[in-house]
Protein backbone atom coordinates (compact mmCIF):
# COMPACT_ATOMS: atom_id res chain seq x y z
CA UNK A 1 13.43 -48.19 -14.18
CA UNK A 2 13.70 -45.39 -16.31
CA UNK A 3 14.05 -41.41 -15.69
CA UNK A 4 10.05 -41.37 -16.73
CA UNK A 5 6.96 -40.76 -14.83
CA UNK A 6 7.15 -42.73 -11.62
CA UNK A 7 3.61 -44.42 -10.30
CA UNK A 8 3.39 -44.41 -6.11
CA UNK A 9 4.19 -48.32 -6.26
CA UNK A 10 7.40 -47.43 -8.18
CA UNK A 11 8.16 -44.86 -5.86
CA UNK A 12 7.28 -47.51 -2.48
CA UNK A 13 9.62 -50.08 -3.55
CA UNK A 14 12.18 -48.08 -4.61
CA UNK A 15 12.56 -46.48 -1.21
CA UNK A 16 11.41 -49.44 1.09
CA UNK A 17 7.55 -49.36 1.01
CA UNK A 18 6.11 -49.26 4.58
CA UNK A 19 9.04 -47.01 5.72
CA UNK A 20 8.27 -44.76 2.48
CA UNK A 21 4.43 -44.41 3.15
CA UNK A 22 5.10 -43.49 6.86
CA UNK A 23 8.33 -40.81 6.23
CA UNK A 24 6.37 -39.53 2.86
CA UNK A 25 2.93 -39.37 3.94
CA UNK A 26 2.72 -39.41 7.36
CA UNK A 27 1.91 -43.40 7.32
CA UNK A 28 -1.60 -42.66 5.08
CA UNK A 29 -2.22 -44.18 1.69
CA UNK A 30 -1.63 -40.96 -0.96
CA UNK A 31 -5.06 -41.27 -1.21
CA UNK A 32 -5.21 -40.00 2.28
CA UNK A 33 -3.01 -37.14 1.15
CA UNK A 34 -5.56 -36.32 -1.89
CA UNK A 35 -8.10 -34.09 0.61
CA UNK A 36 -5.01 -32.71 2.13
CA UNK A 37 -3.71 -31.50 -1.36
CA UNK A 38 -7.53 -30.04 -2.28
CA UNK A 39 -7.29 -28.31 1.10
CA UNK A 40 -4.18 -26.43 0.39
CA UNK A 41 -5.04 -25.44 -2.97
CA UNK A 42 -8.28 -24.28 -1.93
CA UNK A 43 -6.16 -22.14 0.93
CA UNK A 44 -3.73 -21.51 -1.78
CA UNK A 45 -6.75 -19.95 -3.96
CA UNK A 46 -8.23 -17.88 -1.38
CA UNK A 47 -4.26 -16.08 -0.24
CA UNK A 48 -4.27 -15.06 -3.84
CA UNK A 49 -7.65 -13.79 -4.12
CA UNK A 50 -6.76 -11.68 -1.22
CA UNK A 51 -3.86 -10.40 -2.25
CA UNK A 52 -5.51 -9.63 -5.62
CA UNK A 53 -7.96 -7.74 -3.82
CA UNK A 54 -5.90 -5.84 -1.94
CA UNK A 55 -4.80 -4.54 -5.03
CA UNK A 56 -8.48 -3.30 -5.50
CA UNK A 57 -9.30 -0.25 -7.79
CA UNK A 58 -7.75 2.27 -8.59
CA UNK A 59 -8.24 5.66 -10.48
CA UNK A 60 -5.58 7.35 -12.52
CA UNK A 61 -5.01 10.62 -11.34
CA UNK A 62 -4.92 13.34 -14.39
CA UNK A 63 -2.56 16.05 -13.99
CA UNK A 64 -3.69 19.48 -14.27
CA UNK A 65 -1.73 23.30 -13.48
CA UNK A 66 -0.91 23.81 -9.78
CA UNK A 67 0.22 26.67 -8.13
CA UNK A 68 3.37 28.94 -10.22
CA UNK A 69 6.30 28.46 -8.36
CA UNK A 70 8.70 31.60 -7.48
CA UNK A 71 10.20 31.47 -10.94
CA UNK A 72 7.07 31.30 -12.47
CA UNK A 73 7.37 27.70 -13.73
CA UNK A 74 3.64 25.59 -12.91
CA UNK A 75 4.34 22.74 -10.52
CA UNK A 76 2.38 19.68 -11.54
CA UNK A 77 -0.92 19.19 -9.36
CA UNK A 78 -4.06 16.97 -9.87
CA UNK A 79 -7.57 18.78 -10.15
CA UNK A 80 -9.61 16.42 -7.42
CA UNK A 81 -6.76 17.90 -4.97
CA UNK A 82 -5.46 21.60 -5.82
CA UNK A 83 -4.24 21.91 -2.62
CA UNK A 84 -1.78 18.99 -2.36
CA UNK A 85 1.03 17.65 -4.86
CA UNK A 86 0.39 14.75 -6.12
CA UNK A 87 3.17 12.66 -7.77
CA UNK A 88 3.05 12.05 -11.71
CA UNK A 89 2.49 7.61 -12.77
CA UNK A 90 -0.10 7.43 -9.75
CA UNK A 91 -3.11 6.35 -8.96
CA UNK A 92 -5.95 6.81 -6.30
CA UNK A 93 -6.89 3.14 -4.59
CA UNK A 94 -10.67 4.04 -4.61
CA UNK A 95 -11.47 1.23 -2.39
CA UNK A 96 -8.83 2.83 1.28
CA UNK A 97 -9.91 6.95 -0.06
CA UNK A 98 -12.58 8.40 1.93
CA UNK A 99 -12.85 12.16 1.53
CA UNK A 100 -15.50 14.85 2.82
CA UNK A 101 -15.85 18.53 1.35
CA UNK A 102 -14.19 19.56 -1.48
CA UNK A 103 -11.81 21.73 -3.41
CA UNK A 104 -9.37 23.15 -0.58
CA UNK A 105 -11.39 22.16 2.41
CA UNK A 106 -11.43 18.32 2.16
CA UNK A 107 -10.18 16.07 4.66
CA UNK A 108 -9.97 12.04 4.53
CA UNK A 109 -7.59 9.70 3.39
CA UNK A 110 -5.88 10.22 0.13
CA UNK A 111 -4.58 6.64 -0.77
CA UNK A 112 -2.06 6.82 -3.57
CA UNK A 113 -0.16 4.25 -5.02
CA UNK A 114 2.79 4.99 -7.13
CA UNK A 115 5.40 4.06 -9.22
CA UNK A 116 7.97 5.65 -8.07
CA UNK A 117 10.29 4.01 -5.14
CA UNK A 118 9.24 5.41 -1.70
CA UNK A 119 12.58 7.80 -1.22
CA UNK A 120 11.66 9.34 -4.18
CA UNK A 121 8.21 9.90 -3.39
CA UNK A 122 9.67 10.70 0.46
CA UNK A 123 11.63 13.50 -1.72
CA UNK A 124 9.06 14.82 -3.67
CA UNK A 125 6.51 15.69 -1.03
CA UNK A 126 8.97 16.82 1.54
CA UNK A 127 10.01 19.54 -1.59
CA UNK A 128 6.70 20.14 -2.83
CA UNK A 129 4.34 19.97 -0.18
CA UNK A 130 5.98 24.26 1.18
CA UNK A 131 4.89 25.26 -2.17
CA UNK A 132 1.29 24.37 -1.81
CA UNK A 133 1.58 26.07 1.88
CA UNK A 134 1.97 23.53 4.26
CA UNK A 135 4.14 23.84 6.83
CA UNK A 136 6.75 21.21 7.87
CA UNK A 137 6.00 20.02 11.52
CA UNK A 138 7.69 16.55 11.74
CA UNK A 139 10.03 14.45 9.81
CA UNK A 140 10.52 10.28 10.25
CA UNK A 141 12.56 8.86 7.19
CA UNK A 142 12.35 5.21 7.55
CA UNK A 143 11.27 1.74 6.46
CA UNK A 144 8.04 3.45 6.80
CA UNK A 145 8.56 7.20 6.59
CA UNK A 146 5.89 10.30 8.10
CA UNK A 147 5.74 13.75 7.17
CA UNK A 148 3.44 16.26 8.98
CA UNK A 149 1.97 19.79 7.73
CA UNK A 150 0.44 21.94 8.73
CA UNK A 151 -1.93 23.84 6.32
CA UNK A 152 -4.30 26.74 7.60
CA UNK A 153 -7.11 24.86 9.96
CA UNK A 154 -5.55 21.37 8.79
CA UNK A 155 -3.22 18.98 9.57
CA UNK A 156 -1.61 16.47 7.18
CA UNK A 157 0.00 13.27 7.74
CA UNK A 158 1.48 11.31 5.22
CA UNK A 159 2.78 7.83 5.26
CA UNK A 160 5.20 6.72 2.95
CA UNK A 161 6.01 2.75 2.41
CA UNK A 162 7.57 0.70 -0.47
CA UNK A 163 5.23 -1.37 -1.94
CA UNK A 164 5.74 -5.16 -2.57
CA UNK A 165 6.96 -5.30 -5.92
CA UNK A 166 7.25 -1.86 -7.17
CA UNK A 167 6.81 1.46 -6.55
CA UNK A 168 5.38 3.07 -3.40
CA UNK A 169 2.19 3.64 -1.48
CA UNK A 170 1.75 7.03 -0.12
CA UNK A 171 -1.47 7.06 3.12
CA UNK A 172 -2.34 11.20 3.27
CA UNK A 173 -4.50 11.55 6.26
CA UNK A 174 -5.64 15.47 6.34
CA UNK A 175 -7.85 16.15 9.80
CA UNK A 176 -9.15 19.62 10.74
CA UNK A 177 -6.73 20.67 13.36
CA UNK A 178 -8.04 21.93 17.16
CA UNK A 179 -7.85 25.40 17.76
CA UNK A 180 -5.41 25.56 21.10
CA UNK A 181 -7.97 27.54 23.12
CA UNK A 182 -10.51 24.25 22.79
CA UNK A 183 -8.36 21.93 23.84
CA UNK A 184 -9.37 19.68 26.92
CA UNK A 185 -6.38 19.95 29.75
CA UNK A 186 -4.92 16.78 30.77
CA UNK A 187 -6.96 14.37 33.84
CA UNK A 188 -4.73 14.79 36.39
């Protein structure tokens, strides 16, 4: 027999018959196996559909003049969100973003996926976010890394992770934060 394309018979009496249909395919005929194989393509189809979808759409982000900073250069800022940095190559994933109000009074969830690898974009918003006015509350650099600001009557939470292939994926959560003399004491 030559190197060529092998039929199943080929392939049964080369390697014992019987003992090849059982160890092969589980003791079926391969036309058994032929539903099996449409099963796991169809699976197959659907995990890549999902994934696709996960990578849903998204909305390129247009820079536009933020606030000066002390030396009077202008620090990069998007106009959707004057009140945050946002990172330059990113883009909004329209289908996780759910914002209410506007301008500087908006709170939601920013989704924002970028190019750049996650410590970079860790980097960037733990140096810009101060010079939009937040103020740092809590650091967590890791796998997945968490800032927290402070802003005014808001709070912002950002989680930073890498994403699959490239680049990073940046969750800002921004909440209105509770005024300390409304706040419910502990149940005993």
């Amino acid at each position: 027999m030559g190197l060529g394309k092998r039929s199943y018979g080929d392939l049964e009496e080369m390697f014992g018959g019987e003992m090849f249909r059982r160890e092969i395919f589980g003791g079926r005929h391969p036309s058994a196996t032929a539903f099996s194989r449409t099963v796991l393509a169809g699976c197959f189809v659907l995990g890549l559909s999902a994934g696709l979808a996960a990578c849903g759409p998204k909305a390129k982000m247009t820079p536009i003049s933020g606030p000066a900073s002390e030396d009077g250069q202008v620090t990069p800022s998007f106009g959707q969100f004057s009140d945050v940095p946002i990172p330059t190559d990113s883009e909004m994933d329209l289908e996780r973003t759910f914002i209410l109000g506007k301008q500087e009074n908006w709170i939601g969830r920013l989704v924002i996926s970028s190019g750049h690898s996650a410590m970079e974009i860790f980097d960037f918003f733990r140096n810009e976010m101060p010079k939009f006015d937040w103020k740092e509350i809590a650091v967590v650099r890791s796998e997945v890394s968490i800032l927290t600001y402070s802003r005014g009557n808001r709070i912002a939470s950002l989680q930073i992770q890498s994403n699959t292939l490239i680049g990073s994926m940046v969750n800002m959560v921004i909440t209105p934060q509770e005024d300390a003399g409304d706040a419910t004491p502990p149940m005993p």
